[in-house]
Protein backbone atom coordinates (compact mmCIF):
# COMPACT_ATOMS: atom_id res chain seq x y z
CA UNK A 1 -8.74 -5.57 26.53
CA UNK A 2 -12.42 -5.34 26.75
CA UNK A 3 -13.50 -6.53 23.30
CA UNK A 4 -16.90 -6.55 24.69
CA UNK A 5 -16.78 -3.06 23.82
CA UNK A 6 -15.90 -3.27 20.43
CA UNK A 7 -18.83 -2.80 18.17
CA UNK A 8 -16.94 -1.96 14.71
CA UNK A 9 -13.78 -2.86 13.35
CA UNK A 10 -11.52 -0.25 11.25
CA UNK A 11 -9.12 -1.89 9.29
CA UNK A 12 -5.89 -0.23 7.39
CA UNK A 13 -5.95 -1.47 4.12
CA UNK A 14 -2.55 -0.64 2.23
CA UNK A 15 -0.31 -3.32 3.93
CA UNK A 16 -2.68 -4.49 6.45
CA UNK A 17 -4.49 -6.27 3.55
CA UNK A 18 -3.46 -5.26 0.44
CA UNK A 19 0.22 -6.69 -0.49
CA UNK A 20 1.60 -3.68 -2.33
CA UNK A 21 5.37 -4.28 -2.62
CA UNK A 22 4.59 -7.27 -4.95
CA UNK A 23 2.64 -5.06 -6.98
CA UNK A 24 4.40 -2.25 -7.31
CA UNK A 25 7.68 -4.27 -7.75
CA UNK A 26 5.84 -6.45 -10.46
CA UNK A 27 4.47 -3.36 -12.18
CA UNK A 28 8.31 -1.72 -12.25
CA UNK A 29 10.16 -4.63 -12.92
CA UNK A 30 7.79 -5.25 -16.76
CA UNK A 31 8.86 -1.54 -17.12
CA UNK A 32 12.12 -2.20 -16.85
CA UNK A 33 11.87 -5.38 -19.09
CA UNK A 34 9.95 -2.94 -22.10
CA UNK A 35 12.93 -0.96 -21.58
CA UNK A 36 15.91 -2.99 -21.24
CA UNK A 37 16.08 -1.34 -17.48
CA UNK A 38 17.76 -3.40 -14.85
CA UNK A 39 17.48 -1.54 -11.62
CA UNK A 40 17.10 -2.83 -7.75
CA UNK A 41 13.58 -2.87 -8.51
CA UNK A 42 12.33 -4.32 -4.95
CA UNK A 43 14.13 -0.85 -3.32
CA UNK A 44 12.84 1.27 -5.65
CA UNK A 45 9.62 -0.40 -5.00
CA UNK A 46 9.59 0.72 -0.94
CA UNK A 47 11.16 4.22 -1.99
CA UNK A 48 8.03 5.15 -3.71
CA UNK A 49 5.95 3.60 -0.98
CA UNK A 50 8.15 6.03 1.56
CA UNK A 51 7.22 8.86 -1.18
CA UNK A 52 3.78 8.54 -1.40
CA UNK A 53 2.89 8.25 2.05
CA UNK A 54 4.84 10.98 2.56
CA UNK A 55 2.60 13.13 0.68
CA UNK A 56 -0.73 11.80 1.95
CA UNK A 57 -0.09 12.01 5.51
CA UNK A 58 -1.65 14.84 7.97
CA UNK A 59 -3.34 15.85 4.46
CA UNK A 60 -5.94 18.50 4.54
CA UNK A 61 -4.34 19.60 8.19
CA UNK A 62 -4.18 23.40 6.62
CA UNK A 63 -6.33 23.22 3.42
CA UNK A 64 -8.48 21.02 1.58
CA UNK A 65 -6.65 18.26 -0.29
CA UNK A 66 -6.10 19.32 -4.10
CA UNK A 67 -5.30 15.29 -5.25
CA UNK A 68 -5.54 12.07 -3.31
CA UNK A 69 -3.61 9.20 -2.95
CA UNK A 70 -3.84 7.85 -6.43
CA UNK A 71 -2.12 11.62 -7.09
CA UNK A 72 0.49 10.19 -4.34
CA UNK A 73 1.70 7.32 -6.42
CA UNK A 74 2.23 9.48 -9.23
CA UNK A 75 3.94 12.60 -8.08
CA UNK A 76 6.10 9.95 -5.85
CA UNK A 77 6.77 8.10 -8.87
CA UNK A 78 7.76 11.24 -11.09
CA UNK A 79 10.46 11.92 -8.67
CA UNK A 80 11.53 8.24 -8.58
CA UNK A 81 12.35 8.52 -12.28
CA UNK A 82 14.19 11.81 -11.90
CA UNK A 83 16.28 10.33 -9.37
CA UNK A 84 16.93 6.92 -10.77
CA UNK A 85 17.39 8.08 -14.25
CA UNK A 86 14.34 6.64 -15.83
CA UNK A 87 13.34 8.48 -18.40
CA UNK A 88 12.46 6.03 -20.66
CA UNK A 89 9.62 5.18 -18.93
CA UNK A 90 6.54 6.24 -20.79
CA UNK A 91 2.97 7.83 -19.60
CA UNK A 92 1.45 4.69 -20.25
CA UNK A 93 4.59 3.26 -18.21
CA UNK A 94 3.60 5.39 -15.47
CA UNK A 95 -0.20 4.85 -15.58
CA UNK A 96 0.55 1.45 -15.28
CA UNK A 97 3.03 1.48 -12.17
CA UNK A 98 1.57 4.70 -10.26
CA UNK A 99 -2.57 3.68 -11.29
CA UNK A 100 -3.01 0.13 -12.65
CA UNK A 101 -0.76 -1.51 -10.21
CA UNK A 102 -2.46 -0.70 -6.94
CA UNK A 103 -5.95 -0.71 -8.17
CA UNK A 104 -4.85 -4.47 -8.95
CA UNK A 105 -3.43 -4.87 -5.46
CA UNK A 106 -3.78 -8.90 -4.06
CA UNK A 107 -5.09 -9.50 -0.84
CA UNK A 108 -3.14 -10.93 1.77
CA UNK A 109 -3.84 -14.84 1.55
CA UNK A 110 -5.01 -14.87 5.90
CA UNK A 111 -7.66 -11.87 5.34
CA UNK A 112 -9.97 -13.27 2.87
CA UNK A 113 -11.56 -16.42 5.16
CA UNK A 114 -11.12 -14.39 8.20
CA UNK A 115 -13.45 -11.22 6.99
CA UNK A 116 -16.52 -13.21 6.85
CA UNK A 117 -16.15 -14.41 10.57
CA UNK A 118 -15.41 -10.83 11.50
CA UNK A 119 -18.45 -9.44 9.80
CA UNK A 120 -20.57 -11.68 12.13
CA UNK A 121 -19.68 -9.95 15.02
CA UNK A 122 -18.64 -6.25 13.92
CA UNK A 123 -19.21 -4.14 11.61
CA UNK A 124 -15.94 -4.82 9.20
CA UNK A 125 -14.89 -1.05 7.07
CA UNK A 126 -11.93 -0.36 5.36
CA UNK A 127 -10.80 2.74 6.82
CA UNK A 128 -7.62 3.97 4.68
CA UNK A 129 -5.80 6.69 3.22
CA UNK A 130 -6.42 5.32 -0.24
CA UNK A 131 -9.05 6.41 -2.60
CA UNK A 132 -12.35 5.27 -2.78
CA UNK A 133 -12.00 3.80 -6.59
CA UNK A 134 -9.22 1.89 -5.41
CA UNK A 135 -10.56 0.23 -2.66
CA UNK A 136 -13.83 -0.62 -5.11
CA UNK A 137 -11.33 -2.15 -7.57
CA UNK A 138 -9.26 -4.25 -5.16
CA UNK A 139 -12.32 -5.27 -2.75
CA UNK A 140 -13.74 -6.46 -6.25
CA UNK A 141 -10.44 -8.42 -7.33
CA UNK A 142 -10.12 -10.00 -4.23
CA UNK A 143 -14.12 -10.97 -3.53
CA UNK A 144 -13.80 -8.79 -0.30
CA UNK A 145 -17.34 -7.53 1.08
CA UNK A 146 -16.43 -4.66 3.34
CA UNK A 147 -19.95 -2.63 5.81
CA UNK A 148 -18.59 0.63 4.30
CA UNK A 149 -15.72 2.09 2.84
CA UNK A 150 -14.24 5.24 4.49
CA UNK A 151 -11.50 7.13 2.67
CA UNK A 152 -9.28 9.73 3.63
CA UNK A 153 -10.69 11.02 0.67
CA UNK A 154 -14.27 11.67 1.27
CA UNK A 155 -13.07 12.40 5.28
CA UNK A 156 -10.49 15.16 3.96
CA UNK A 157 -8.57 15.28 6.53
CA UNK A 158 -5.91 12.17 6.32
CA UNK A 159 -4.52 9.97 9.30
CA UNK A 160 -2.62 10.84 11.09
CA UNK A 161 -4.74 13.92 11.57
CA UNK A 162 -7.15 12.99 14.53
CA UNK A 163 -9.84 14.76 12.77
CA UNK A 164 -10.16 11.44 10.46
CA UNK A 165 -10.56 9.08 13.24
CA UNK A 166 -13.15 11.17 15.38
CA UNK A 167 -15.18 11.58 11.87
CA UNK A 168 -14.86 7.78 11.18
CA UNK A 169 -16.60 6.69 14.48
CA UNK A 170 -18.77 9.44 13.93
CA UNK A 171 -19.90 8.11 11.03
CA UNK A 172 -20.22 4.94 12.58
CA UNK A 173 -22.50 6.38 14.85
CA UNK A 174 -20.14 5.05 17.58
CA UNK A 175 -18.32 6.19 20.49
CA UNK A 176 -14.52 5.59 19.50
CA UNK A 177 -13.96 3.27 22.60
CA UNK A 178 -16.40 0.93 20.68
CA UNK A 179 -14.20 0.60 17.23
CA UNK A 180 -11.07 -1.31 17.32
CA UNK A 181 -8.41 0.44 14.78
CA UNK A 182 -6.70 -3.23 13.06
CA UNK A 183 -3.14 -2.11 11.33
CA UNK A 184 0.65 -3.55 10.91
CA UNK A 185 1.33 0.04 11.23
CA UNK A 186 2.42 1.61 14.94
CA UNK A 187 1.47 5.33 13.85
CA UNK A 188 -2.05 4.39 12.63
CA UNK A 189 -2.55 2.52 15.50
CA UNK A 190 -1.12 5.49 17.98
CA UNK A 191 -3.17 8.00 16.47
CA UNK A 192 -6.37 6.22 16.61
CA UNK A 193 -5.63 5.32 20.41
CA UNK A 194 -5.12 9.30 20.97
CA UNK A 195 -8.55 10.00 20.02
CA UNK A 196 -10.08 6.80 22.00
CA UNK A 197 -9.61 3.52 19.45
CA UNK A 198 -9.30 0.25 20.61
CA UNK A 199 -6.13 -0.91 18.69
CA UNK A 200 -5.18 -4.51 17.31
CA UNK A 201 -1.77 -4.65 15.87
CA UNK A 202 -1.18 -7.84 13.07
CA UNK A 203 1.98 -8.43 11.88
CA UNK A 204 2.74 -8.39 8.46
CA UNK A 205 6.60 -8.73 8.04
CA UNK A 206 6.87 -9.16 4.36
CA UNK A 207 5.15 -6.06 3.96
CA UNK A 208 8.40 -4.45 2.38
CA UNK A 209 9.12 -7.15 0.85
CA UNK A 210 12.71 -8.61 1.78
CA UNK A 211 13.48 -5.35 3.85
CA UNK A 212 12.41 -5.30 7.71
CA UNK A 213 9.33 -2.88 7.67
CA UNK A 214 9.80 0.78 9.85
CA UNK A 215 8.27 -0.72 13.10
CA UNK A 216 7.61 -4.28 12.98
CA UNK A 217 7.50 -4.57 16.98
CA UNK A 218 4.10 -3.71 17.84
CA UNK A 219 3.57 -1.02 20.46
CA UNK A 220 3.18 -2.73 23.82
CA UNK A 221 0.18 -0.40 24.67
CA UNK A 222 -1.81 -2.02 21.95
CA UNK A 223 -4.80 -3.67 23.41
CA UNK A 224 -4.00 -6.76 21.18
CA UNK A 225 -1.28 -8.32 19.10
CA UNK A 226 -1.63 -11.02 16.53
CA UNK A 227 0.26 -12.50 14.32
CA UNK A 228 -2.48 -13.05 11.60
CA UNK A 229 -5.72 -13.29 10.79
CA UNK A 230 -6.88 -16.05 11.70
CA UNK A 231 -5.13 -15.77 15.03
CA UNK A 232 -7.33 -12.59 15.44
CA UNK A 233 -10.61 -14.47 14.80
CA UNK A 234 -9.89 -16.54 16.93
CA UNK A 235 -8.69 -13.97 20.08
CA UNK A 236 -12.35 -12.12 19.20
CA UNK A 237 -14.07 -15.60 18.66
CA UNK A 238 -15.41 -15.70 16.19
């Protein structure tokens, strides 16, 4: 790989860095306790997460997004208490899981030293299909100091749409040979290599908690593969 070329680095945030199956799980399972509920709450937990990124991806590919990813969680979640028979769960119940949950999201514990050695070398932006406000709340929480912050949101047109990775090294001012696209996910990491990425895959195999995640093999056309954070500071030395 020539990381001599990299200028800026784009990471995924939802699972990359932010650990959302403990939250979401965590956020369901003192539902269920307010309710006397007991459900497979760590399944239910990656259901919804299959839901809602369902609904966000290739967004905006015909028409302008009417709702964003916040309005993910909580259509996904509506039809995860239809199916599971949870009707007892409130608004504020649903606020809670679908809203106060992610914006609450903890950081992976590798990503937090790492991003300051990064940021001396590259320009460091969350580049994610979550909303802005969330990524302000949880870059807050965690004491994370990203360049910029580009949402899906603001971009409206959503990954995997190629349109959002030409527009983010756009706004980079930046040829996309000279931004490196840093994910645990192979489709994020595909599509950005489509449209000229570099692409650093980092495993994160607790991101579905106790379930194997969809692709946990990294693509073997990915310019790098690391198992953490600090194993990718130290590939880019930094």
């Amino acid at each position: 790989m020539s990381i001599k070329e990299i200028k800026a680095l784009t990471f995924d945030t939802g699972g990359t860095i932010l650990d959302w199956h403990t939250g979401f799980r965590c956020a369901f399972e003192k539902a269920g306790k307010e309710h006397n509920i007991n459900r497979d709450w760590a399944s239910i937990t990656n259901e919804l997460r299959r839901k809602s990124l369902k609904s966000v991806l290739n967004l905006g590919e015909h028409s302008p997004p009417t709702y964003n990813f916040d309005g993910g969680h909580k259509k996904a979640l509506r039809e995860i208490i239809s199916e599971y028979d949870l009707s007892q769960f409130t608004e504020k119940n649903i606020h809670d899981i679908s809203y106060n949950a992610p914006h609450n999201f903890i950081v992976w514990d590798d990503f937090p030293n790492a991003l300051p050695k990064l940021k001396e070398k590259f320009l460091c932006v969350s580049f994610t299909l979550l909303s802005f406000k969330l990524i302000i709340d949880t870059a807050r929480k965690n004491n994370l100091s990203w360049d910029a912050v580009f949402s899906c949101e603001g971009i409206g047109k959503y990954k995997i749409l190629p349109e959002a990775y030409e527009t983010t090294a756009k706004w980079l001012q930046l040829d996309p040979s000279e931004c490196g696209m840093v994910a645990c996910h192979n489709f994020d990491l595909n599509a950005a290599k489509e449209v000229g990425f570099k692409t650093i895959f980092v495993k994160r195999p607790s991101e579905w908690g106790n379930e194997e995640p969809p692709d946990p093999d990294a693509n073997p056309h990915h310019d790098l593969i690391v198992d953490n954070f600090k194993e990718l500071t130290e590939k880019l030395e930094c």
